[in-house]
Protein backbone atom coordinates (compact mmCIF):
# COMPACT_ATOMS: atom_id res chain seq x y z
CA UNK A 1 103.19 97.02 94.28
CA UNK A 2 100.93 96.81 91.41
CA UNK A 3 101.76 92.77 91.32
CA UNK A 4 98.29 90.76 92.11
CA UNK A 5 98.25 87.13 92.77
CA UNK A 6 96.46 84.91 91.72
CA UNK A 7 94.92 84.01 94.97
CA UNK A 8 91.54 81.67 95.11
CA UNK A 9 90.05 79.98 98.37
CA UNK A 10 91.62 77.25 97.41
CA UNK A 11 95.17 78.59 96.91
CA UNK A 12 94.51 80.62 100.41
CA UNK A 13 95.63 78.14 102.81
CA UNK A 14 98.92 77.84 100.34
CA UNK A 15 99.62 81.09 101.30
CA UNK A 16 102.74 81.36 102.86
CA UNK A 17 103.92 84.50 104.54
CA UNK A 18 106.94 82.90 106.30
CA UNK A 19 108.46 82.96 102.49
CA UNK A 20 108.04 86.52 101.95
CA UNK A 21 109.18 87.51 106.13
CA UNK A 22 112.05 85.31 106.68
CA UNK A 23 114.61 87.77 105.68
CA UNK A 24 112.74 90.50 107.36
CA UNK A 25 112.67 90.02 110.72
CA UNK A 26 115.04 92.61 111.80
CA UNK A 27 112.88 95.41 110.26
CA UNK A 28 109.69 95.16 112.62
CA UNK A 29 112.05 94.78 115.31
CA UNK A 30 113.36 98.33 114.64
CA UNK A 31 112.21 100.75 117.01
CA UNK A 32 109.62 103.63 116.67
CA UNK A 33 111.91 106.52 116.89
CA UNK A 34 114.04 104.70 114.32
CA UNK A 35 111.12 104.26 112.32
CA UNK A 36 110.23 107.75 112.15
CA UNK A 37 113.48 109.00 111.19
CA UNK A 38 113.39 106.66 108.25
CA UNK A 39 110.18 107.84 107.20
CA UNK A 40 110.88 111.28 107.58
CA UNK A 41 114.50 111.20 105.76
CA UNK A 42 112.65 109.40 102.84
CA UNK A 43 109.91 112.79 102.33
CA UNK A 44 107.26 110.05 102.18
CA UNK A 45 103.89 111.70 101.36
CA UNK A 46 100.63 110.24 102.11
CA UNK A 47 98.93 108.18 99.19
CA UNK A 48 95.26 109.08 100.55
CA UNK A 49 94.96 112.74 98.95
CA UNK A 50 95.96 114.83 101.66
CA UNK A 51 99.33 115.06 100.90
CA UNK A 52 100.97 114.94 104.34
CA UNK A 53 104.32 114.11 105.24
CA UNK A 54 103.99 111.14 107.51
CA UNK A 55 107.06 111.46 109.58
CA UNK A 56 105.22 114.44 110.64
CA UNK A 57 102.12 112.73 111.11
CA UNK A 58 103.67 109.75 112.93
CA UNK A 59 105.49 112.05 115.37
CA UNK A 60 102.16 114.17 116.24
CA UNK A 61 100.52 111.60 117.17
CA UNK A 62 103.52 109.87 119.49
CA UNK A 63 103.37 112.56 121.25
CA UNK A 64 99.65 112.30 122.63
CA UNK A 65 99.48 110.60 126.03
CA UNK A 66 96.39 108.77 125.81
CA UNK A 67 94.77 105.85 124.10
CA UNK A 68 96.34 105.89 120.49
CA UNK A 69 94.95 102.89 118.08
CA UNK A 70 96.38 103.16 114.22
CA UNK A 71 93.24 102.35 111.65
CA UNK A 72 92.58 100.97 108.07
CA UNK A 73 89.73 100.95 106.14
CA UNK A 74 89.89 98.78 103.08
CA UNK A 75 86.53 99.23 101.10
CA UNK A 76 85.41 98.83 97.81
CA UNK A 77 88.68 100.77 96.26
CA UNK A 78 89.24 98.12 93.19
CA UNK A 79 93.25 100.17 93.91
CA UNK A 80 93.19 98.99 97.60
CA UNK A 81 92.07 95.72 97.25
CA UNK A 82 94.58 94.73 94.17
CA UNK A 83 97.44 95.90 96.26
CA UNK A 84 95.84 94.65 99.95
CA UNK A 85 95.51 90.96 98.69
CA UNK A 86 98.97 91.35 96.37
CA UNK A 87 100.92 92.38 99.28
CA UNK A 88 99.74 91.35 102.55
CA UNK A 89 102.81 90.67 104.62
CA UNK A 90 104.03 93.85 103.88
CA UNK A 91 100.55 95.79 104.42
CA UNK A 92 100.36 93.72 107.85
CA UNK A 93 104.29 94.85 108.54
CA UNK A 94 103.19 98.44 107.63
CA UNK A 95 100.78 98.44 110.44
CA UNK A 96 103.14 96.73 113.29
CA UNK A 97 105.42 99.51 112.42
CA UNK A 98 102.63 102.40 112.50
CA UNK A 99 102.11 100.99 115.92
CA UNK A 100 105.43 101.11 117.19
CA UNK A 101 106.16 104.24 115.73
CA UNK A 102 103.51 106.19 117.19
CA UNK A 103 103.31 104.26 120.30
CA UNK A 104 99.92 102.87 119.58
CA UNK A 105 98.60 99.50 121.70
CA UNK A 106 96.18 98.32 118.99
CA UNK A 107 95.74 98.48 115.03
CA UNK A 108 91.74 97.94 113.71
CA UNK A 109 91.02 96.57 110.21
CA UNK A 110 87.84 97.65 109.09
CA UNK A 111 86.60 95.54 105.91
CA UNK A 112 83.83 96.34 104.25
CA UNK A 113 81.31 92.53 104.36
CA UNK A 114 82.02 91.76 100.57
CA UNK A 115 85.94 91.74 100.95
CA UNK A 116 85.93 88.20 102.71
CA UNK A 117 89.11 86.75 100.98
CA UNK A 118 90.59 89.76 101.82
CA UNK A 119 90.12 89.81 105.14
CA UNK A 120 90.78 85.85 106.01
CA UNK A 121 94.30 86.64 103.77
CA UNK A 122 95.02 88.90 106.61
CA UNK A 123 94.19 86.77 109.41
CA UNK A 124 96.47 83.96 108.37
CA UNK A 125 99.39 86.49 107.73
CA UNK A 126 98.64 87.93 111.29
CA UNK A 127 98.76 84.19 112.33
CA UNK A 128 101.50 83.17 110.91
CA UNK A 129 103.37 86.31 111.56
CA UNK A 130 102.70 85.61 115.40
CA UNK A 131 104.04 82.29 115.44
CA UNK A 132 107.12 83.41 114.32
CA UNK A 133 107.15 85.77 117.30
CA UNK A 134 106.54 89.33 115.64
CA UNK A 135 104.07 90.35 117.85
CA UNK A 136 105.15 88.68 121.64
CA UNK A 137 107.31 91.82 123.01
CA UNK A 138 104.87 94.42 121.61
CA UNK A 139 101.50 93.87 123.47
CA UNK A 140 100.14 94.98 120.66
CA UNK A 141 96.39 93.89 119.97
CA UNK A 142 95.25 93.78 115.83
CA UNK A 143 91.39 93.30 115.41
CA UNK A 144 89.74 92.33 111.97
CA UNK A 145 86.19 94.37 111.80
CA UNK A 146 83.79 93.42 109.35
CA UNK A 147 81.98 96.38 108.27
CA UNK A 148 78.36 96.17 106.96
CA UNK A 149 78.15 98.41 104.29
CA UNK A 150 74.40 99.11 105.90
CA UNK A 151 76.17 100.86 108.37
CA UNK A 152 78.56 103.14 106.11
CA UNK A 153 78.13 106.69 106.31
CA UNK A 154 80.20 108.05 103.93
CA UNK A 155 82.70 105.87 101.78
CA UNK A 156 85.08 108.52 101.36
CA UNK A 157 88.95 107.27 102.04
CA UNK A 158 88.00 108.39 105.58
CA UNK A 159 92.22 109.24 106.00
CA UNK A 160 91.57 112.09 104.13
CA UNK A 161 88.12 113.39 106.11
CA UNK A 162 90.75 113.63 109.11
CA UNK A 163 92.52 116.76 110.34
CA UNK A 164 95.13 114.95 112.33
CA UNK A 165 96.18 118.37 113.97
CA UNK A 166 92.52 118.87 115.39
CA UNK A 167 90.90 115.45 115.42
CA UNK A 168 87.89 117.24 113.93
CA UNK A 169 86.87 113.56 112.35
CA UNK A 170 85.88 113.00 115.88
CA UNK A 171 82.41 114.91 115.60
CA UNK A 172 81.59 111.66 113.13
CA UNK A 173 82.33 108.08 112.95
CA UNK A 174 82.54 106.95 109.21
CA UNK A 175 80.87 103.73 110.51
CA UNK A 176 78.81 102.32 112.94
CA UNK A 177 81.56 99.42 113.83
CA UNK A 178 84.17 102.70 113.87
CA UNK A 179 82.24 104.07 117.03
CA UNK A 180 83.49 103.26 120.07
CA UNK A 181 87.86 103.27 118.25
CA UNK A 182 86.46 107.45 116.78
CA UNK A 183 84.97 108.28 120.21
CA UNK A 184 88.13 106.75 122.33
CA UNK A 185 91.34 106.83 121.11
CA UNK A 186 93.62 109.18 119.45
CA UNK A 187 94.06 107.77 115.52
CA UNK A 188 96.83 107.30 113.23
CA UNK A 189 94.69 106.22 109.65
CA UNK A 190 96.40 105.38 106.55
CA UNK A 191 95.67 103.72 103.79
CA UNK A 192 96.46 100.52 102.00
CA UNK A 193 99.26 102.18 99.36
CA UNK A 194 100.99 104.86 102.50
CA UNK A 195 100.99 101.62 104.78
CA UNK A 196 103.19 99.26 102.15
CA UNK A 197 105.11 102.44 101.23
CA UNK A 198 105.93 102.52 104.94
CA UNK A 199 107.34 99.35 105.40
CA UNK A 200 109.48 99.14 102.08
CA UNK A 201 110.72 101.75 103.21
CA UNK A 202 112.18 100.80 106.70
CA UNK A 203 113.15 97.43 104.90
CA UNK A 204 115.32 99.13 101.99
CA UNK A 205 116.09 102.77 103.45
CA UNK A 206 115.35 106.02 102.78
CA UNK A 207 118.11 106.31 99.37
CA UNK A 208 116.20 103.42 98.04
CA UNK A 209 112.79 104.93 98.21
CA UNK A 210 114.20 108.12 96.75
CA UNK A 211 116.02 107.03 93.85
CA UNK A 212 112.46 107.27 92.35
CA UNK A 213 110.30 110.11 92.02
CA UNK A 214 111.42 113.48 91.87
CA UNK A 215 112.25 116.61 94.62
CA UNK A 216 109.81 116.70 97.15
CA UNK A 217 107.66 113.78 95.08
CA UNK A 218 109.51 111.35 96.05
CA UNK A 219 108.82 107.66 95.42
CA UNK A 220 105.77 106.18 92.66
CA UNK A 221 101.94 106.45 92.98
CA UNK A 222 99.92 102.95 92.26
CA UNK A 223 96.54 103.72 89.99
CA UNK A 224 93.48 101.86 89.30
CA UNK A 225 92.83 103.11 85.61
CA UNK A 226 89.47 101.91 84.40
CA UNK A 227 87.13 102.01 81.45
CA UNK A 228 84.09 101.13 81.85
CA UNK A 229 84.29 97.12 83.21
CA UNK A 230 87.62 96.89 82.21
CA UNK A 231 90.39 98.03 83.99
CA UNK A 232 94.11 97.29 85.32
CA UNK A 233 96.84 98.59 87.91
CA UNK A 234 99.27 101.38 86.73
CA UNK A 235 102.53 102.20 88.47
CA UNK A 236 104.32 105.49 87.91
CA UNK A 237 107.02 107.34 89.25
CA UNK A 238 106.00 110.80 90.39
CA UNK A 239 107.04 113.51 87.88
CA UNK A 240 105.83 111.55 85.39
CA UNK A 241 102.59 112.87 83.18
CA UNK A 242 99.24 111.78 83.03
CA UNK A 243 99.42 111.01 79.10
CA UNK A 244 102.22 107.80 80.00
CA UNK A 245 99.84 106.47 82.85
CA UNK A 246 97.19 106.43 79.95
CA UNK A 247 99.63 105.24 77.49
CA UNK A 248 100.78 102.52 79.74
CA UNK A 249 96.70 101.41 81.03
CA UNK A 250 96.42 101.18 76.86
CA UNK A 251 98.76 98.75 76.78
CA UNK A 252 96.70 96.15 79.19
CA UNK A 253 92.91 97.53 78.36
CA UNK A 254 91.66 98.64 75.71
CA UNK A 255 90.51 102.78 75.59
CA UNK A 256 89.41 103.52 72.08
CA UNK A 257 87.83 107.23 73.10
CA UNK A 258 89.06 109.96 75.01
CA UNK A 259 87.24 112.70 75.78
CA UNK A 260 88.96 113.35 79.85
CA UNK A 261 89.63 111.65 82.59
CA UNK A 262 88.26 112.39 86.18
CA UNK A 263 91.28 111.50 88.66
CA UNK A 264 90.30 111.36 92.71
CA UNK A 265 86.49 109.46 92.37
CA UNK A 266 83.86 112.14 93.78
CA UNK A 267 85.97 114.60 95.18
CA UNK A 268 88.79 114.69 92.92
CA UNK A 269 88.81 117.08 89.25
CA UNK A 270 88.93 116.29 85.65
CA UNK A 271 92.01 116.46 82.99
CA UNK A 272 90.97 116.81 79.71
CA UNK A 273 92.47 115.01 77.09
CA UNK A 274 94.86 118.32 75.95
CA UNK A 275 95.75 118.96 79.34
CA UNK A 276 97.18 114.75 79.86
CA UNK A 277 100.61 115.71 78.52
CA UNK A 278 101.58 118.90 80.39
CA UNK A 279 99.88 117.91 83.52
CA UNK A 280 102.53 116.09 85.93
CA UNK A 281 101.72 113.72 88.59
CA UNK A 282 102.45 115.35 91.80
CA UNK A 283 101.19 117.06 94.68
CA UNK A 284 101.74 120.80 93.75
CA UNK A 285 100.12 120.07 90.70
CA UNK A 286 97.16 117.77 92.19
CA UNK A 287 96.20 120.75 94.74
CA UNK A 288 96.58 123.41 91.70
CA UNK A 289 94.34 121.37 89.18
CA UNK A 290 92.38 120.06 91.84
CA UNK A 291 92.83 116.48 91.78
CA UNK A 292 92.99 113.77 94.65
CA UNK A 293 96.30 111.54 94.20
CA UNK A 294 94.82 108.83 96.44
CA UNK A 295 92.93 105.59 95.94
CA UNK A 296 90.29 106.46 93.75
CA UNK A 297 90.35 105.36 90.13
CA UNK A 298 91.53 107.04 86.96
CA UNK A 299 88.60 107.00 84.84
CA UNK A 300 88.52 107.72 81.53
CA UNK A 301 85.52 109.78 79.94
CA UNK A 302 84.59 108.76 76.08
CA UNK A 303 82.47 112.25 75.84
CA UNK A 304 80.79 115.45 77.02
CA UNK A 305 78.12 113.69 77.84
CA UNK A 306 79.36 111.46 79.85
CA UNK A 307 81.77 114.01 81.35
CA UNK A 308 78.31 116.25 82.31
CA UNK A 309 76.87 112.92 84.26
CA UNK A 310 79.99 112.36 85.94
CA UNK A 311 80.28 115.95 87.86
CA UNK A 312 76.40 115.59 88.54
CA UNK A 313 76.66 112.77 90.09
CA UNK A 314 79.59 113.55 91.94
CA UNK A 315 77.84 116.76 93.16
CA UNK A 316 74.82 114.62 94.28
CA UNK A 317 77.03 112.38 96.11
CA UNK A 318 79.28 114.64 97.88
CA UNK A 319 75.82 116.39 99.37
CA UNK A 320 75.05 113.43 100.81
CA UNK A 321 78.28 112.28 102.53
CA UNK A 322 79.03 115.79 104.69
CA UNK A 323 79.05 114.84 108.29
CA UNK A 324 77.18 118.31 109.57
CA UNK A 325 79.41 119.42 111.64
CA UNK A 326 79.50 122.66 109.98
CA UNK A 327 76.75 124.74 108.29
CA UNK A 328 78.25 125.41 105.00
CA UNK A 329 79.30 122.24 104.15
CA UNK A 330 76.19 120.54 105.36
CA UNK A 331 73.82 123.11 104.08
CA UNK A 332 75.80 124.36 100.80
CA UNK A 333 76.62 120.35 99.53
CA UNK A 334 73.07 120.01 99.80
CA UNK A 335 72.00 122.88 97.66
CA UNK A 336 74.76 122.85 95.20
CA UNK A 337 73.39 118.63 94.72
CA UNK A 338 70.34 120.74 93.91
CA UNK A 339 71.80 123.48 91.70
CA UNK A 340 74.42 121.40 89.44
CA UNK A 341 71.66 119.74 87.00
CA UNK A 342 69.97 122.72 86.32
CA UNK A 343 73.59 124.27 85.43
CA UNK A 344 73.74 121.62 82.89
CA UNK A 345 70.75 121.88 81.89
CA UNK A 346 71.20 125.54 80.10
CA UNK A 347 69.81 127.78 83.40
CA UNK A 348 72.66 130.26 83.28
CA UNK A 349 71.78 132.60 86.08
CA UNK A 350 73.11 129.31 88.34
CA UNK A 351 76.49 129.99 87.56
CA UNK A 352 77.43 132.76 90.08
CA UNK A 353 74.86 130.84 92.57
CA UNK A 354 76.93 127.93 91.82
CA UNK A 355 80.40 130.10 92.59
CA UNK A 356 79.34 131.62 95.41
CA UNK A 357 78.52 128.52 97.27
CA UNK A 358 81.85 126.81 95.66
CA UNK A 359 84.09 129.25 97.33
CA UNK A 360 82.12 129.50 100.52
CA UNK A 361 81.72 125.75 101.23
CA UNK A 362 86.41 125.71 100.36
CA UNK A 363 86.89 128.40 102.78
CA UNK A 364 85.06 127.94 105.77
CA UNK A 365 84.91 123.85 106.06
CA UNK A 366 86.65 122.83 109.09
CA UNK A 367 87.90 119.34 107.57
CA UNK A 368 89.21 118.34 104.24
CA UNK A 369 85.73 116.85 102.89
CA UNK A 370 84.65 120.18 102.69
CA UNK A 371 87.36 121.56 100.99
CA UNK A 372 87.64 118.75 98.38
CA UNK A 373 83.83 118.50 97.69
CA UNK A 374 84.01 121.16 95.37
CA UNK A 375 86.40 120.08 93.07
CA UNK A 376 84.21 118.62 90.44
CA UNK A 377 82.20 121.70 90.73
CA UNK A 378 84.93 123.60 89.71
CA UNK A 379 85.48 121.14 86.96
CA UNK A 380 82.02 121.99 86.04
CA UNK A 381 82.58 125.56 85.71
CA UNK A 382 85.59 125.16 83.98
CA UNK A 383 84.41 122.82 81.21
CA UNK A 384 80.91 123.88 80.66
CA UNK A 385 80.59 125.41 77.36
């Protein structure tokens, strides 16, 4: 999945998706329940950060009776838009089976404004893919949404600020264009890397997908390592350590320090460079250390200093994406923005402060923004000398 072409506007109309299809047109004819089972035998997990199985997921929301839509959101993830504009028949074929799998009448693309050649790549797939009849039988409507970034109001992979149990992600549409598809219909959200996982595996089975990976990690995770400007797609094989995934992102860019590296963007945790070798890459370990295994970069962190900017920051920004729905995450993000820099900043009598509000905001949030928004406060307690 890591492949990216080498795709121009002028190579775009070139594109040819009845290349890559031709031998697949059995697989989007296969039926939702089918689809389901082949998800669920294969243990796939969601690549978002909220490690869900998403047989489970697909076959909650089947079972609602009302208006059901399945949504994407590809914004400015450097992860999501290498593999979005490497593999767009099979990102496009992961929706159309979402669809049918859940029973849904309608799939929205939101793209954020500065993604263009991403999103016309999808329109001629969708194009092309309906002449050759993929979509006739299935009344099923696909809409391409431009989203102005204006309008964002938090840029968070918005699958993982939704309970799927509760809809709780109802009290807030990530975007204005989002509005009327959060305040309607029941949703089925992925992202970019769970959506091609899905349809590789109903084109190659279940056995395929889990001759890789490991028990109950089955299958590989995509990453966007980057330092500084530079920075390159890594594939590994769950079970695998963080210390080969930097060994490997060596290879292609060039990483002459190594202080840590902050894994899961703003809400995720920090490895330090010590820890890179005994820390796996899975999901028990992710929740335990904190991480987000989703489609946030890997970034690699030269010092202390550097490591010190990075959880402020984080802090700051987490404060100012909580929806409100609920007092302690609304209320505590936005004092713990205020307390973090004067942590740093040698004012020790912050730390229990900064503690207290850490474990309050994890336990009472009712979504998993909430819950994850503390993570690189934790990191701050934990590497603070």
């Amino acid at each position: 999945m890591e492949r990216v072409l080498s795709l121009n506007e002028q190579g775009l109309e070139k594109y040819d998706v009845e290349k890559l299809a031709f031998d697949s047109m059995a697989v989007v004819e296969s039926k939702g329940e089918e689809v389901i089972k082949e998800i669920k035998e294969a243990e796939l997990l969601s690549r978002d950060g909220r490690k869900i199985f998403i047989g489970n997921y697909m076959e909650e929301v089947a079972k609602y009776t009302g208006s059901k839509e399945v949504v994407l959101h590809i914004g400015n993830s450097k992860l999501d838009n290498g593999l979005a504009s490497s593999n767009t028949y099979h990102l496009v074929q992961g929706l159309v089976l979402s669809a049918k799998a859940v029973k849904a009448s309608k799939v929205s693309i939101f793209i954020n404004e500065s993604h263009q050649l991403i999103s016309r790549m999808l329109k001629l797939t969708i194009k092309q893919m309906g002449k050759m009849g993929y979509f006739k039988a299935k009344e099923l409507k696909i809409d391409i949404i431009d989203v102005d970034e204006k309008n964002i109001f938090f840029d968070n992979d918005i699958a993982l600020l939704t309970n799927y149990k509760e809809n709780l992600s109802h009290g807030r549409y990530p975007f204005l264009e989002a509005k009327n598809t959060w305040q309607q219909s029941k949703l089925f959200i992925a992202n970019v890397e769970t959506l091609i996982n899905i349809s590789l595996i109903v084109e190659n089975g279940s056995s395929w997908f889990k001759t890789m990976g490991e028990a109950d990690n089955y299958g590989c995770k995509v990453f966007y390592v980057q330092n500084g400007q530079e920075g390159c797609l890594v594939t590994m094989e769950l079970g695998s350590n963080f210390e080969e995934l930097i060994k490997k992102a060596s290879e292609r860019i060039n990483i002459p320090n190594l202080y840590a590296i902050n894994v899961g963007g703003s809400l995720g945790g920090v490895l330090t460079e010590e820890q890179l070798k005994t820390t796996k890459i899975d999901y028990a370990t992710s929740k335990k250390e904190g991480f987000l295994l989703g489609a946030s970069p890997v970034e690699v962190i030269e010092d202390k200093k550097r490591l010190t900017e990075l959880i402020v920051n984080s802090v700051q920004h987490n404060s100012q994406q909580s929806c409100g729905k609920c007092s302690t995450c609304r209320e505590g993000l936005k004092r713990m923005g205020d307390l973090v820099p004067a942590f740093f900043e040698g004012e020790r009598d912050k730390v229990k402060l900064v503690e207290f509000f850490a474990k309050a905001i994890k336990d009472s949030s009712l979504c998993g923004f909430g819950n994850k928004a503390i993570n690189p406060i934790m990191a701050s307690l934990q590497h603070k000398e």
